[in-house]
N, C-alpha and C. Protein backbone atom coordinates (compact mmCIF):
# COMPACT_ATOMS: atom_id res chain seq x y z
N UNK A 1 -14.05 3.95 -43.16
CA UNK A 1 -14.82 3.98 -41.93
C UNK A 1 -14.17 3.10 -40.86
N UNK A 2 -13.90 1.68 -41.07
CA UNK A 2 -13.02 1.00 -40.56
C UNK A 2 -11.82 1.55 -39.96
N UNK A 3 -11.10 2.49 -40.62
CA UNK A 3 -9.99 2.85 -40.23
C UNK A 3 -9.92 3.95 -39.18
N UNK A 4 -11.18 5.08 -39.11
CA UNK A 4 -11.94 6.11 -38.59
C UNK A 4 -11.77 5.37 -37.10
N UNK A 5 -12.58 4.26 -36.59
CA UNK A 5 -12.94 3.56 -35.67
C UNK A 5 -11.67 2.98 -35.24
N UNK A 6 -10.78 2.48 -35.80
CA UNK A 6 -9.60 1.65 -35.38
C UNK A 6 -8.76 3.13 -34.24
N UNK A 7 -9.14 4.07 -35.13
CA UNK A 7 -8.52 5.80 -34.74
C UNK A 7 -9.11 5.81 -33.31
N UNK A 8 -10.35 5.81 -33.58
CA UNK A 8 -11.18 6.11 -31.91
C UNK A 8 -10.86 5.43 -30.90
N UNK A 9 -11.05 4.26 -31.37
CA UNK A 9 -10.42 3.29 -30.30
C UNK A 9 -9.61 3.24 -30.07
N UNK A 10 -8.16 3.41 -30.39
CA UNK A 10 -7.27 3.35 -29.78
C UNK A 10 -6.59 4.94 -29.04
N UNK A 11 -7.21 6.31 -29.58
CA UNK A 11 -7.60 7.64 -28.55
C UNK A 11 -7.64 7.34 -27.39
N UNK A 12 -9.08 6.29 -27.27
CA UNK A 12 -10.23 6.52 -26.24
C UNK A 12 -8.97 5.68 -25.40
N UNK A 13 -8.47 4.37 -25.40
CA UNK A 13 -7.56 3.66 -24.75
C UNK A 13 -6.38 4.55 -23.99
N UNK A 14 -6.04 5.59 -25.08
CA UNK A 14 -4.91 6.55 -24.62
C UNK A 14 -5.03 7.44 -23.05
N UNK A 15 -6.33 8.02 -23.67
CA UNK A 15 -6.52 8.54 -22.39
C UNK A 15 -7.08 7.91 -20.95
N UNK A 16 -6.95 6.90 -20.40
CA UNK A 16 -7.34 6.49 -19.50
C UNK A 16 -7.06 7.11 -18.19
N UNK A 17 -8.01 7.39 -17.44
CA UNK A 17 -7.67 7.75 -16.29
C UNK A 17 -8.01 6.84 -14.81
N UNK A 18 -7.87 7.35 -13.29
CA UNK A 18 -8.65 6.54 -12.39
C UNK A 18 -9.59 7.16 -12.41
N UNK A 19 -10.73 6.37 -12.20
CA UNK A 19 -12.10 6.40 -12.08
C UNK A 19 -12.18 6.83 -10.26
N UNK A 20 -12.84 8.40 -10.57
CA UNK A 20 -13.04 8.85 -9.03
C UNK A 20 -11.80 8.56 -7.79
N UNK A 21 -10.85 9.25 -8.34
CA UNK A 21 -9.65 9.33 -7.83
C UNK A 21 -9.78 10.08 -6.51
N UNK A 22 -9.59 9.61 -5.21
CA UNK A 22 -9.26 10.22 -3.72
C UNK A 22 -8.72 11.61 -3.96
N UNK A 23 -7.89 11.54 -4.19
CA UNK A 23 -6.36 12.39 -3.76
C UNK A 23 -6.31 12.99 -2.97
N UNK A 24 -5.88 12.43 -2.00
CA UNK A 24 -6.04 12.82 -0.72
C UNK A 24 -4.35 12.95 -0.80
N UNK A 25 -3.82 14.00 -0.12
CA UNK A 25 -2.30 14.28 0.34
C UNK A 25 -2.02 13.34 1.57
N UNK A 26 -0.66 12.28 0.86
CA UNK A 26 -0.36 12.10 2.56
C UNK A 26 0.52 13.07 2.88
N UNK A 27 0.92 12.70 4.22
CA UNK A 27 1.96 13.95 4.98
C UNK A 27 3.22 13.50 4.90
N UNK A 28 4.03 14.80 4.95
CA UNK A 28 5.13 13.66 5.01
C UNK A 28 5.76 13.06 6.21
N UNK A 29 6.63 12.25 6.20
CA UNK A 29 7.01 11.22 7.00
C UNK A 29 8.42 10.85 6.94
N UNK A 30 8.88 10.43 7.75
CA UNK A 30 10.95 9.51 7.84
C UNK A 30 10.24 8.66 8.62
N UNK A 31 10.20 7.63 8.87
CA UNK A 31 10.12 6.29 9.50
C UNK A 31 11.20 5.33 9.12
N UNK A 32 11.42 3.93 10.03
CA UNK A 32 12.73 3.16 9.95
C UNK A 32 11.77 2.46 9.49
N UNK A 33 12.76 0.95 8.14
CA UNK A 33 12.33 0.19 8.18
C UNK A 33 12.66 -1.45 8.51
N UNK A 34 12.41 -2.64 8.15
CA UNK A 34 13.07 -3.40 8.56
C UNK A 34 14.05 -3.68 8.61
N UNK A 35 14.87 -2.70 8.17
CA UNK A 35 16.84 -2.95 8.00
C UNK A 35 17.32 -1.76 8.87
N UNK A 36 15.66 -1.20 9.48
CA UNK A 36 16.64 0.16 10.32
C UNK A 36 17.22 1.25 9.58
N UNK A 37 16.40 1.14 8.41
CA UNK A 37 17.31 2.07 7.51
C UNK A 37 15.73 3.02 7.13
N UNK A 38 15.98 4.49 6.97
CA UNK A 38 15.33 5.40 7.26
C UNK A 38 14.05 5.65 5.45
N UNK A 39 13.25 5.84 5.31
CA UNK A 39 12.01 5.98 4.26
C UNK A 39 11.84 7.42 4.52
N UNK A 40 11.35 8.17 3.45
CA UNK A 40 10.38 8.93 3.61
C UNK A 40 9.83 9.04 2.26
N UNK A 41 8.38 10.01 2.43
CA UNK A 41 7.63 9.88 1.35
C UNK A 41 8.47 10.36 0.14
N UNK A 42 9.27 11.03 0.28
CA UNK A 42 10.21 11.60 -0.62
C UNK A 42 10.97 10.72 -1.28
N UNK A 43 11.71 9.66 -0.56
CA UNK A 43 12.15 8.41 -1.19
C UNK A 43 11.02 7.79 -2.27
N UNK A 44 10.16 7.74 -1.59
CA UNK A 44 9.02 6.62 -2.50
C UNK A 44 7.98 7.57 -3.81
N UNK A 45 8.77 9.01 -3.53
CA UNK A 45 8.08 9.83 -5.27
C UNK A 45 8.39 9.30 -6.23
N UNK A 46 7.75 9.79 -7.41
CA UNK A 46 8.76 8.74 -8.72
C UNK A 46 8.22 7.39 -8.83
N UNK A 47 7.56 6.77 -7.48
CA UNK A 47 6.85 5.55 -7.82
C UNK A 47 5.78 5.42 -7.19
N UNK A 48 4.78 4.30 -7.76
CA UNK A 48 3.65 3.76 -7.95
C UNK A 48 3.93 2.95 -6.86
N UNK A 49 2.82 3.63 -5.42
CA UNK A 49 3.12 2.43 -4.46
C UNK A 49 1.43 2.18 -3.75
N UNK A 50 2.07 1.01 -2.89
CA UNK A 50 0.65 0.17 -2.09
C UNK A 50 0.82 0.22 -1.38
N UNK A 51 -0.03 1.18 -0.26
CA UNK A 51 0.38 1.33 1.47
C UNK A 51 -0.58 0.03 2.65
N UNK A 52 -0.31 -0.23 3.23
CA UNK A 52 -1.60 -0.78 4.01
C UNK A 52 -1.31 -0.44 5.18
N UNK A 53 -2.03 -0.74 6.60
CA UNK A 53 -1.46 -0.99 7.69
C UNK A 53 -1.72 -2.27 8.33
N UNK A 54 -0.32 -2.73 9.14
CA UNK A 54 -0.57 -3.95 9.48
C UNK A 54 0.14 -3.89 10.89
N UNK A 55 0.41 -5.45 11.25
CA UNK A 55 1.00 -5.60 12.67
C UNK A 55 1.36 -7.02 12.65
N UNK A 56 2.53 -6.88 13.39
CA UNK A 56 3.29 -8.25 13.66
C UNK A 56 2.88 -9.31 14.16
N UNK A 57 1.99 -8.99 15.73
CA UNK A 57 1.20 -9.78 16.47
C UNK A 57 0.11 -9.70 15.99
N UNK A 58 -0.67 -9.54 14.94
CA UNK A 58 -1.83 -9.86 14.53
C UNK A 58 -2.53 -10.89 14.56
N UNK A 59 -3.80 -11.27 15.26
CA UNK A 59 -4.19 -12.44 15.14
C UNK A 59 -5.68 -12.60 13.97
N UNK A 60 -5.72 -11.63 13.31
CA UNK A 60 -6.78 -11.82 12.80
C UNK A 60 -6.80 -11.43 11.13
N UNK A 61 -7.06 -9.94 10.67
CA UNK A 61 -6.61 -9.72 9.40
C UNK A 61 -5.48 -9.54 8.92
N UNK A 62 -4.47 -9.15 9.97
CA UNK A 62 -3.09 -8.95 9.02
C UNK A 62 -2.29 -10.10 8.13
N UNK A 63 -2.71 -11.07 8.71
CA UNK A 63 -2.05 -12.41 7.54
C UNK A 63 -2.60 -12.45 6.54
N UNK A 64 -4.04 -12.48 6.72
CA UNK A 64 -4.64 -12.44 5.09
C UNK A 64 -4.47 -11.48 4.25
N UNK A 65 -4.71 -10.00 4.39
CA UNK A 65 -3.97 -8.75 4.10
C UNK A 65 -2.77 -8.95 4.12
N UNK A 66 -1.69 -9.60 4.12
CA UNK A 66 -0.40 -9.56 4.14
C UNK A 66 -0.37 -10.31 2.53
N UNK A 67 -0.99 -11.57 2.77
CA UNK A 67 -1.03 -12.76 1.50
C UNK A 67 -1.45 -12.34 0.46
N UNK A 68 -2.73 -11.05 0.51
CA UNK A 68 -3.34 -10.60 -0.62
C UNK A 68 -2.39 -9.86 -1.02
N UNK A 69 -1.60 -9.28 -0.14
CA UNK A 69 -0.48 -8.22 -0.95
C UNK A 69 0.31 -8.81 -1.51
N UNK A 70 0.90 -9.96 -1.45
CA UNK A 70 1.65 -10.80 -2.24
C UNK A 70 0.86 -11.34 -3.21
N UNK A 71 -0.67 -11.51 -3.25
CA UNK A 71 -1.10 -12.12 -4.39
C UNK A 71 -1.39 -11.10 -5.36
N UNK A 72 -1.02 -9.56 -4.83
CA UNK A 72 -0.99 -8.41 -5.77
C UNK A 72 0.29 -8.63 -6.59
N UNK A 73 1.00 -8.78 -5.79
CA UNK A 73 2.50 -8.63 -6.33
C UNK A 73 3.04 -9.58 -7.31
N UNK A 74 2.01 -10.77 -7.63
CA UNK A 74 2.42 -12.13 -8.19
C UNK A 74 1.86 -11.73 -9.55
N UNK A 75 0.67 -10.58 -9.26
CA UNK A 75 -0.38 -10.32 -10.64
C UNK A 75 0.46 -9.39 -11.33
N UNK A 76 0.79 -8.31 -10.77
CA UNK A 76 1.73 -7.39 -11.28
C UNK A 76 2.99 -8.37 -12.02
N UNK A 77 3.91 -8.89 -11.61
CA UNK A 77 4.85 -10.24 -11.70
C UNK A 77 4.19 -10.41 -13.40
N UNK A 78 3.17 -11.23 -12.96
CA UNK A 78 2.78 -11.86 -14.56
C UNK A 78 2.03 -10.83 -15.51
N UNK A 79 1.73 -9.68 -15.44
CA UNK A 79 1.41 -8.41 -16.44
C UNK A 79 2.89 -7.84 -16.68
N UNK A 80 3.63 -7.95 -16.04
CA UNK A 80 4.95 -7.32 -16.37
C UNK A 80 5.43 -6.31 -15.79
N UNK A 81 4.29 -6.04 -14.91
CA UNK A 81 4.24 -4.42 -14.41
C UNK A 81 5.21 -4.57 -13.15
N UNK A 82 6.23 -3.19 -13.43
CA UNK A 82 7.59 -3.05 -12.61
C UNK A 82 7.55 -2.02 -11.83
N UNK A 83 8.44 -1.39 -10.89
CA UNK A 83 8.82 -0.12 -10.09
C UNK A 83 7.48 -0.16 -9.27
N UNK A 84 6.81 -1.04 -8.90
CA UNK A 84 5.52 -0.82 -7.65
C UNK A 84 6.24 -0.96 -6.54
N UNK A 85 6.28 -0.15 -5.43
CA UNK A 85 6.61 -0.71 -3.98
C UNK A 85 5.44 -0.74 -3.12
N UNK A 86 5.65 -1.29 -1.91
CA UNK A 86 4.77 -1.89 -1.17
C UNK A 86 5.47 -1.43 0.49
N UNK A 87 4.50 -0.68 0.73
CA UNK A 87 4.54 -0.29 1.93
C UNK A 87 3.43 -0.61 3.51
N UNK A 88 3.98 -1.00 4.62
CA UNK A 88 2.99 -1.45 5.15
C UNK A 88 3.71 -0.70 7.10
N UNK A 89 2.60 0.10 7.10
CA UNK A 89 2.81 1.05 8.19
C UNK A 89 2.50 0.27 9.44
N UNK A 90 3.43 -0.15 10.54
CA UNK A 90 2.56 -0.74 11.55
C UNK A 90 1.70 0.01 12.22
N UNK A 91 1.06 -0.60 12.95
CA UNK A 91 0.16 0.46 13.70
C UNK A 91 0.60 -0.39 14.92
N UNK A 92 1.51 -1.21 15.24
CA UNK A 92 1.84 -1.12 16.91
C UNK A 92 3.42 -1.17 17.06
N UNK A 93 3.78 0.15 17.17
CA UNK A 93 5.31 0.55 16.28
C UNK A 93 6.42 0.37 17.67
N UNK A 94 5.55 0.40 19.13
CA UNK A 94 6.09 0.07 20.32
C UNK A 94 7.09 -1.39 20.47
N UNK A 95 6.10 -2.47 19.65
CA UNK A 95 6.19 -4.29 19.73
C UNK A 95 6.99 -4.28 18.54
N UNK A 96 6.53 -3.60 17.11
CA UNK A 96 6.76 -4.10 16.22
C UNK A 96 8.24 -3.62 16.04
N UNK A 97 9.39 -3.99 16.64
CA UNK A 97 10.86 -3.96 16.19
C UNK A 97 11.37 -4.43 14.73
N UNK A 98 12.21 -3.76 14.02
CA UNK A 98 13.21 -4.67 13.22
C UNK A 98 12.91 -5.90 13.19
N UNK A 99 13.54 -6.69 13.98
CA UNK A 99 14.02 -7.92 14.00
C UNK A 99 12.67 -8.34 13.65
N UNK A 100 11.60 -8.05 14.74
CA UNK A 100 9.91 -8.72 14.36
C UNK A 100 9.66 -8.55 13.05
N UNK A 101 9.84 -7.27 12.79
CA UNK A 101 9.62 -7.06 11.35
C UNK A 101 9.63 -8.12 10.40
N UNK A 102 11.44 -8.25 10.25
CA UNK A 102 11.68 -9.23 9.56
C UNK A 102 11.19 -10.63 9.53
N UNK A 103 11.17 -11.20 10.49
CA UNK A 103 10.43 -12.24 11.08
C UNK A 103 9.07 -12.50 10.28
N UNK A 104 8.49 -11.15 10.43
CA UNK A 104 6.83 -11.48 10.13
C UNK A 104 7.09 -11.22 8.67
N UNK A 105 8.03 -10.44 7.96
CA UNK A 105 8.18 -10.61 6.66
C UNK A 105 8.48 -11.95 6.30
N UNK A 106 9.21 -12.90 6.57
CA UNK A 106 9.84 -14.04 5.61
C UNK A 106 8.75 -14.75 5.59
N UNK A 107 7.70 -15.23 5.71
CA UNK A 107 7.02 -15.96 5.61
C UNK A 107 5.97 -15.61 4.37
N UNK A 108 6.15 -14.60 3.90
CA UNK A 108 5.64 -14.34 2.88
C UNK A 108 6.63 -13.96 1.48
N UNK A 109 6.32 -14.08 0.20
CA UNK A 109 6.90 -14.12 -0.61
C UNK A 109 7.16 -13.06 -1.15
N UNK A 110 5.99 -12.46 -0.77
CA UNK A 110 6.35 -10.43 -0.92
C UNK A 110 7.51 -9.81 -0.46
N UNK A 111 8.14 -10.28 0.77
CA UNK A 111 9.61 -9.99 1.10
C UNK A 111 10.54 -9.97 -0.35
N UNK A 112 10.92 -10.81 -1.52
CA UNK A 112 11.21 -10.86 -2.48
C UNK A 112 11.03 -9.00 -2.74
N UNK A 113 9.77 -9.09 -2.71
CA UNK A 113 9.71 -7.30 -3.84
C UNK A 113 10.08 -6.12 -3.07
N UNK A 114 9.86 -5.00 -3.69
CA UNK A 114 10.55 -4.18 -2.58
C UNK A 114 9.30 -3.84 -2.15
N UNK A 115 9.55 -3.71 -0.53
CA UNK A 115 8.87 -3.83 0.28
C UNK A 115 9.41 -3.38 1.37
N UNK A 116 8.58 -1.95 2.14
CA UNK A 116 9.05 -1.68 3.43
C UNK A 116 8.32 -1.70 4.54
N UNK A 117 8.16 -2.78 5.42
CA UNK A 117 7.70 -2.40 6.93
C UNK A 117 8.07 -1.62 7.59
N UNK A 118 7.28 -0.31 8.29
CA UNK A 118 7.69 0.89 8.54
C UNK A 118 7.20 0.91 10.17
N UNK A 119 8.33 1.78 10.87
CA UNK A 119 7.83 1.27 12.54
C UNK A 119 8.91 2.41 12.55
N UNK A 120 8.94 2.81 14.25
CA UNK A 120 9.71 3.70 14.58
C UNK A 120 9.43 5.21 15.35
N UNK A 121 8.14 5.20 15.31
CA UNK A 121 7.00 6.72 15.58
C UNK A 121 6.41 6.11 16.90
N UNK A 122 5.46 6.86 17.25
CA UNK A 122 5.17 6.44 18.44
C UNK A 122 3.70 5.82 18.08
N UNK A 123 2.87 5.39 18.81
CA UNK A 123 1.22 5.07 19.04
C UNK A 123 0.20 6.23 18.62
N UNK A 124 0.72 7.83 19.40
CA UNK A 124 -0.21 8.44 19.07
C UNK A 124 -0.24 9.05 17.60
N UNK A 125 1.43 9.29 17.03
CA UNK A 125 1.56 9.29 16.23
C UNK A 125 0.80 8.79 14.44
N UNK A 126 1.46 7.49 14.39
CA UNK A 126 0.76 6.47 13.49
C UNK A 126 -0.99 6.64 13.80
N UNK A 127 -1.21 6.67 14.95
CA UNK A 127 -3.07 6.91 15.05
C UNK A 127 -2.89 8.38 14.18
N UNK A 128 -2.81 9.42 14.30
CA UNK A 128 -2.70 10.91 14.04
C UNK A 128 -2.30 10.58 12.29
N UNK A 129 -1.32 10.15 11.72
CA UNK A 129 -0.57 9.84 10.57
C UNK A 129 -1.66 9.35 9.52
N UNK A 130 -2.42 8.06 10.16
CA UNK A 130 -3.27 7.22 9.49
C UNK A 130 -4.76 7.82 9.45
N UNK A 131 -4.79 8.86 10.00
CA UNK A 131 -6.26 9.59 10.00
C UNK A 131 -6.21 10.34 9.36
N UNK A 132 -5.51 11.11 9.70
CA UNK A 132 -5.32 12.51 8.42
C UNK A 132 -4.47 12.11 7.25
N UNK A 133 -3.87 11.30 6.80
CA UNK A 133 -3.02 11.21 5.26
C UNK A 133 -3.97 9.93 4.52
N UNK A 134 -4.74 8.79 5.63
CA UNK A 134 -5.58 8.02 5.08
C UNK A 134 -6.46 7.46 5.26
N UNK A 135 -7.57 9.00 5.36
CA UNK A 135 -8.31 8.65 6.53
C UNK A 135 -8.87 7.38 7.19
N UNK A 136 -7.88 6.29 7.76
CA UNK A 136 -8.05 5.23 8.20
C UNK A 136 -7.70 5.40 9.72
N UNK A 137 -8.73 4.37 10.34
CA UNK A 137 -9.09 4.06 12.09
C UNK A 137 -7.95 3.04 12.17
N UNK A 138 -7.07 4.00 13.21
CA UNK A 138 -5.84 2.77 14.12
C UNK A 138 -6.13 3.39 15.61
N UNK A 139 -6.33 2.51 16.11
CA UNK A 139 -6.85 2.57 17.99
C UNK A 139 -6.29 1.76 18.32
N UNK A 140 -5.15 1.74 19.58
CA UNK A 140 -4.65 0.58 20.68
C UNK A 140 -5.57 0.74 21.63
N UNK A 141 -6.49 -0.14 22.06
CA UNK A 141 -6.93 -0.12 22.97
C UNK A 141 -6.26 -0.32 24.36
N UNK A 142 -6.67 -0.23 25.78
CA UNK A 142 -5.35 0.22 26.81
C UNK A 142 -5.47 -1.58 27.62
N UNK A 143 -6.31 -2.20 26.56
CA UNK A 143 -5.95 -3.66 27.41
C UNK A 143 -6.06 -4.59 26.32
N UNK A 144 -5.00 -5.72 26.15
CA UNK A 144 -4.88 -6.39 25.12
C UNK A 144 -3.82 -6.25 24.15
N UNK A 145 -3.69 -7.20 23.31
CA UNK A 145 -2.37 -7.05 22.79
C UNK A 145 -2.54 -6.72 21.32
N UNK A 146 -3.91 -6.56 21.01
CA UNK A 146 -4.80 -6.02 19.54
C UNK A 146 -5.05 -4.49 19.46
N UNK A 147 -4.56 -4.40 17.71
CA UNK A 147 -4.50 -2.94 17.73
C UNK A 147 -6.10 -3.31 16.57
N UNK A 148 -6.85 -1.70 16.81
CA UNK A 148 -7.77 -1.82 15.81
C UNK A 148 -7.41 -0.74 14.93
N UNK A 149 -7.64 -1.77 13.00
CA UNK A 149 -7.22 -0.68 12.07
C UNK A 149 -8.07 -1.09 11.37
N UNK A 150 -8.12 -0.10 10.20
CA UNK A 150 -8.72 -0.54 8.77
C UNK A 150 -8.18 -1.75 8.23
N UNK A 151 -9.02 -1.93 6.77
CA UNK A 151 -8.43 -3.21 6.13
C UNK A 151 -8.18 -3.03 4.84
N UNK A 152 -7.92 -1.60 4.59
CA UNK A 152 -7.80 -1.55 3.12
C UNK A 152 -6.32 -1.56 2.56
N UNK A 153 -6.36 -1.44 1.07
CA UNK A 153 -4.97 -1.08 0.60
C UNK A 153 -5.28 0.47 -0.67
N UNK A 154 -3.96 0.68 -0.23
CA UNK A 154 -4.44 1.97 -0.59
C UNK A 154 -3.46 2.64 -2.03
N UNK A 155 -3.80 2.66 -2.94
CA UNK A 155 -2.54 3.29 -4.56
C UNK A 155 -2.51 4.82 -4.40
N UNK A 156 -1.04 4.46 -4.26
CA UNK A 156 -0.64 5.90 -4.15
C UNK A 156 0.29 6.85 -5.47
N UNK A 157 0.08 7.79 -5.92
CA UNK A 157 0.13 8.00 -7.55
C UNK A 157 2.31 8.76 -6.83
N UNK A 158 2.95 8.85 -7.79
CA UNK A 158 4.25 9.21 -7.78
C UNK A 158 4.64 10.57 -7.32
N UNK A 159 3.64 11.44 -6.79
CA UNK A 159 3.66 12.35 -6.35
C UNK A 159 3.16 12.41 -4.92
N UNK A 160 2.25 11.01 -4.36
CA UNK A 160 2.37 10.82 -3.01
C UNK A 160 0.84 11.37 -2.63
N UNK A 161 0.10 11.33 -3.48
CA UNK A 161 -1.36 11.43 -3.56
C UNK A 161 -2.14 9.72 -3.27
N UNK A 162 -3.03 9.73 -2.54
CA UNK A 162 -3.71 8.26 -2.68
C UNK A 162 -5.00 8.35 -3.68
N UNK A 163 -4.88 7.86 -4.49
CA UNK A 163 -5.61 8.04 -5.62
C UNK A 163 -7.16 6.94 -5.51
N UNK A 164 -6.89 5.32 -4.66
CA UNK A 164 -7.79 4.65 -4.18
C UNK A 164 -7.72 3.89 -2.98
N UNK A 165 -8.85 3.53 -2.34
CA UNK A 165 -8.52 2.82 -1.33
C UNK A 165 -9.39 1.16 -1.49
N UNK A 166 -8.78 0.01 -1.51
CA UNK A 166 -9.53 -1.39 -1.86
C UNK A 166 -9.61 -1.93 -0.38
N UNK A 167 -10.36 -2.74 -0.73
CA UNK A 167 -10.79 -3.97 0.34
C UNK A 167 -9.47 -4.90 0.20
N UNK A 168 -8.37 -4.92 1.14
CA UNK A 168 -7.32 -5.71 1.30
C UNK A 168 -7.77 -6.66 2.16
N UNK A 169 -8.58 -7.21 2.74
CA UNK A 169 -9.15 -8.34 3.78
C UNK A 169 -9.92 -9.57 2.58
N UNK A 170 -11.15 -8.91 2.26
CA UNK A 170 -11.42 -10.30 1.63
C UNK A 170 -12.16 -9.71 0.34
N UNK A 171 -12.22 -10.23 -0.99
CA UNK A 171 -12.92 -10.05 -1.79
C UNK A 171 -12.10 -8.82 -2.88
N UNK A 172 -10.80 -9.13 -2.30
CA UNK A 172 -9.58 -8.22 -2.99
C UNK A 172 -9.64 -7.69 -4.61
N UNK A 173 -10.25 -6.28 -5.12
CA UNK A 173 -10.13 -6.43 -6.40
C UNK A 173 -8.83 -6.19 -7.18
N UNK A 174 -7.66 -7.50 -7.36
CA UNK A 174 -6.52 -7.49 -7.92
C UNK A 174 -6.84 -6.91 -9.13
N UNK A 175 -7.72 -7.40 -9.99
CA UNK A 175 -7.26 -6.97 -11.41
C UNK A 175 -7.97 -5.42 -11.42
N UNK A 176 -8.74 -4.91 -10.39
CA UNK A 176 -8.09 -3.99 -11.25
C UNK A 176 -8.04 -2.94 -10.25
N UNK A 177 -6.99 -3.36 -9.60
CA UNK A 177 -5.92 -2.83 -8.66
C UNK A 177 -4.28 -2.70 -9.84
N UNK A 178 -4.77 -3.84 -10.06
CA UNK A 178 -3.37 -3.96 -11.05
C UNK A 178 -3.56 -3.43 -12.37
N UNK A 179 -4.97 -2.58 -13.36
CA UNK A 179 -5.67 -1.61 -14.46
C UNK A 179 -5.14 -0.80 -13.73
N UNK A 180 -5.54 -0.51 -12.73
CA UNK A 180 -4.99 1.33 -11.73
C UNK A 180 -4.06 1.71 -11.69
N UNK A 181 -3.22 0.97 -11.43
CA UNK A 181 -1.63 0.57 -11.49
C UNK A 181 -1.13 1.24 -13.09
N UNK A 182 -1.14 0.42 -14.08
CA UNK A 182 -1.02 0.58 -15.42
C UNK A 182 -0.92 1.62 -15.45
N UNK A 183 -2.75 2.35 -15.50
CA UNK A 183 -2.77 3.33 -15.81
C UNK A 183 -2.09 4.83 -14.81
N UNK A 184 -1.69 4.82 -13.77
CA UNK A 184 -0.63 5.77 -13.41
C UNK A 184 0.41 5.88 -14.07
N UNK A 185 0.98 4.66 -14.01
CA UNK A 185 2.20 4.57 -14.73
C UNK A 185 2.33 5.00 -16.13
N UNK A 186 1.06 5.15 -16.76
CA UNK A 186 1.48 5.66 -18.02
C UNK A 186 1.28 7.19 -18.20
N UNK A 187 0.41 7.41 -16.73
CA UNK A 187 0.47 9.28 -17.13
C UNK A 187 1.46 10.01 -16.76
């Protein structure tokens, strides 16, 4: 009987799936990234990635959303878990140059992983991009130097499906952002 149960349990483990999976299609895309060197969703098939959107001049959530993505990347780090990239779409692709790019990357430790800040499209664009592939709100308003976006982060399965979308601002669920993770990777 013992042995019956040892059977089940480790089945039931096998099959794991995400729990109420999006899958929402993104579209596809070529965008530059901070090296000026060209992405598309096609590059990033084959892997398990984390999109967000952010901005260089941010004065409000993008640092903390920036830090949580590195405190994703530190959890992954110590589970062992490999081949995740990390993608982070600006939404003010006018300001946000290369060079800024980089800039607003080094200060975080996530620069280390692979990681692409993506810029290069226009305003109406990235608004149009981020609505229909996730369904997330990016608005420049026509005075001020603040763009308004969502705050989530979003797992995207190796075929370029978004499978969930988390609270990347505050109350971040890493662990099991980093269960979700796993379990793509093993189907």
């Amino acid at each position: 009987m013992v042995s019956l149960m040892t059977v089940l349990v480790v089945l039931a483990g096998c099959g794991q799936e995400i729990e109420e999976p999006l899958n929402w299609e993104v579209e596809s895309f070529e965008y530059m990234n901070q090296e000026e060197e060209m992405v598309s969703l096609e590059d990033l098939k084959g892997n398990v990635w984390m999109a967000d959107f952010v901005f260089t001049s941010c004065e409000t959530v993008c640092p903390p959303m920036t830090y949580n993505m590195t405190k994703l990347n530190e959890a992954l780090e110590e589970e062992g878990v490999e081949n995740v990239q990390f993608v982070s779409f600006s939404v003010d692709p006018e300001v946000d140059t290369p060079e800024k790019m980089r800039e607003f990357m080094s200060g975080y430790d996530l620069a280390n992983a692979d990681w692409n800040f993506l810029s290069g499209y226009s305003q109406e664009e990235i608004e149009t991009f981020a609505q229909e592939s996730f369904k997330a709100l990016v608005r420049k308003p026509d005075e001020g130097t603040q763009v308004d976006h969502g705050t989530y982060f979003y797992l995207v399965d190796q075929e370029g499906k978004i499978m969930k979308a988390y609270s990347g601002f505050q109350n971040v669920p890493i662990d099991d952002i980093v269960n979700d993770i796993k379990i793509l990777q093993k189907s």
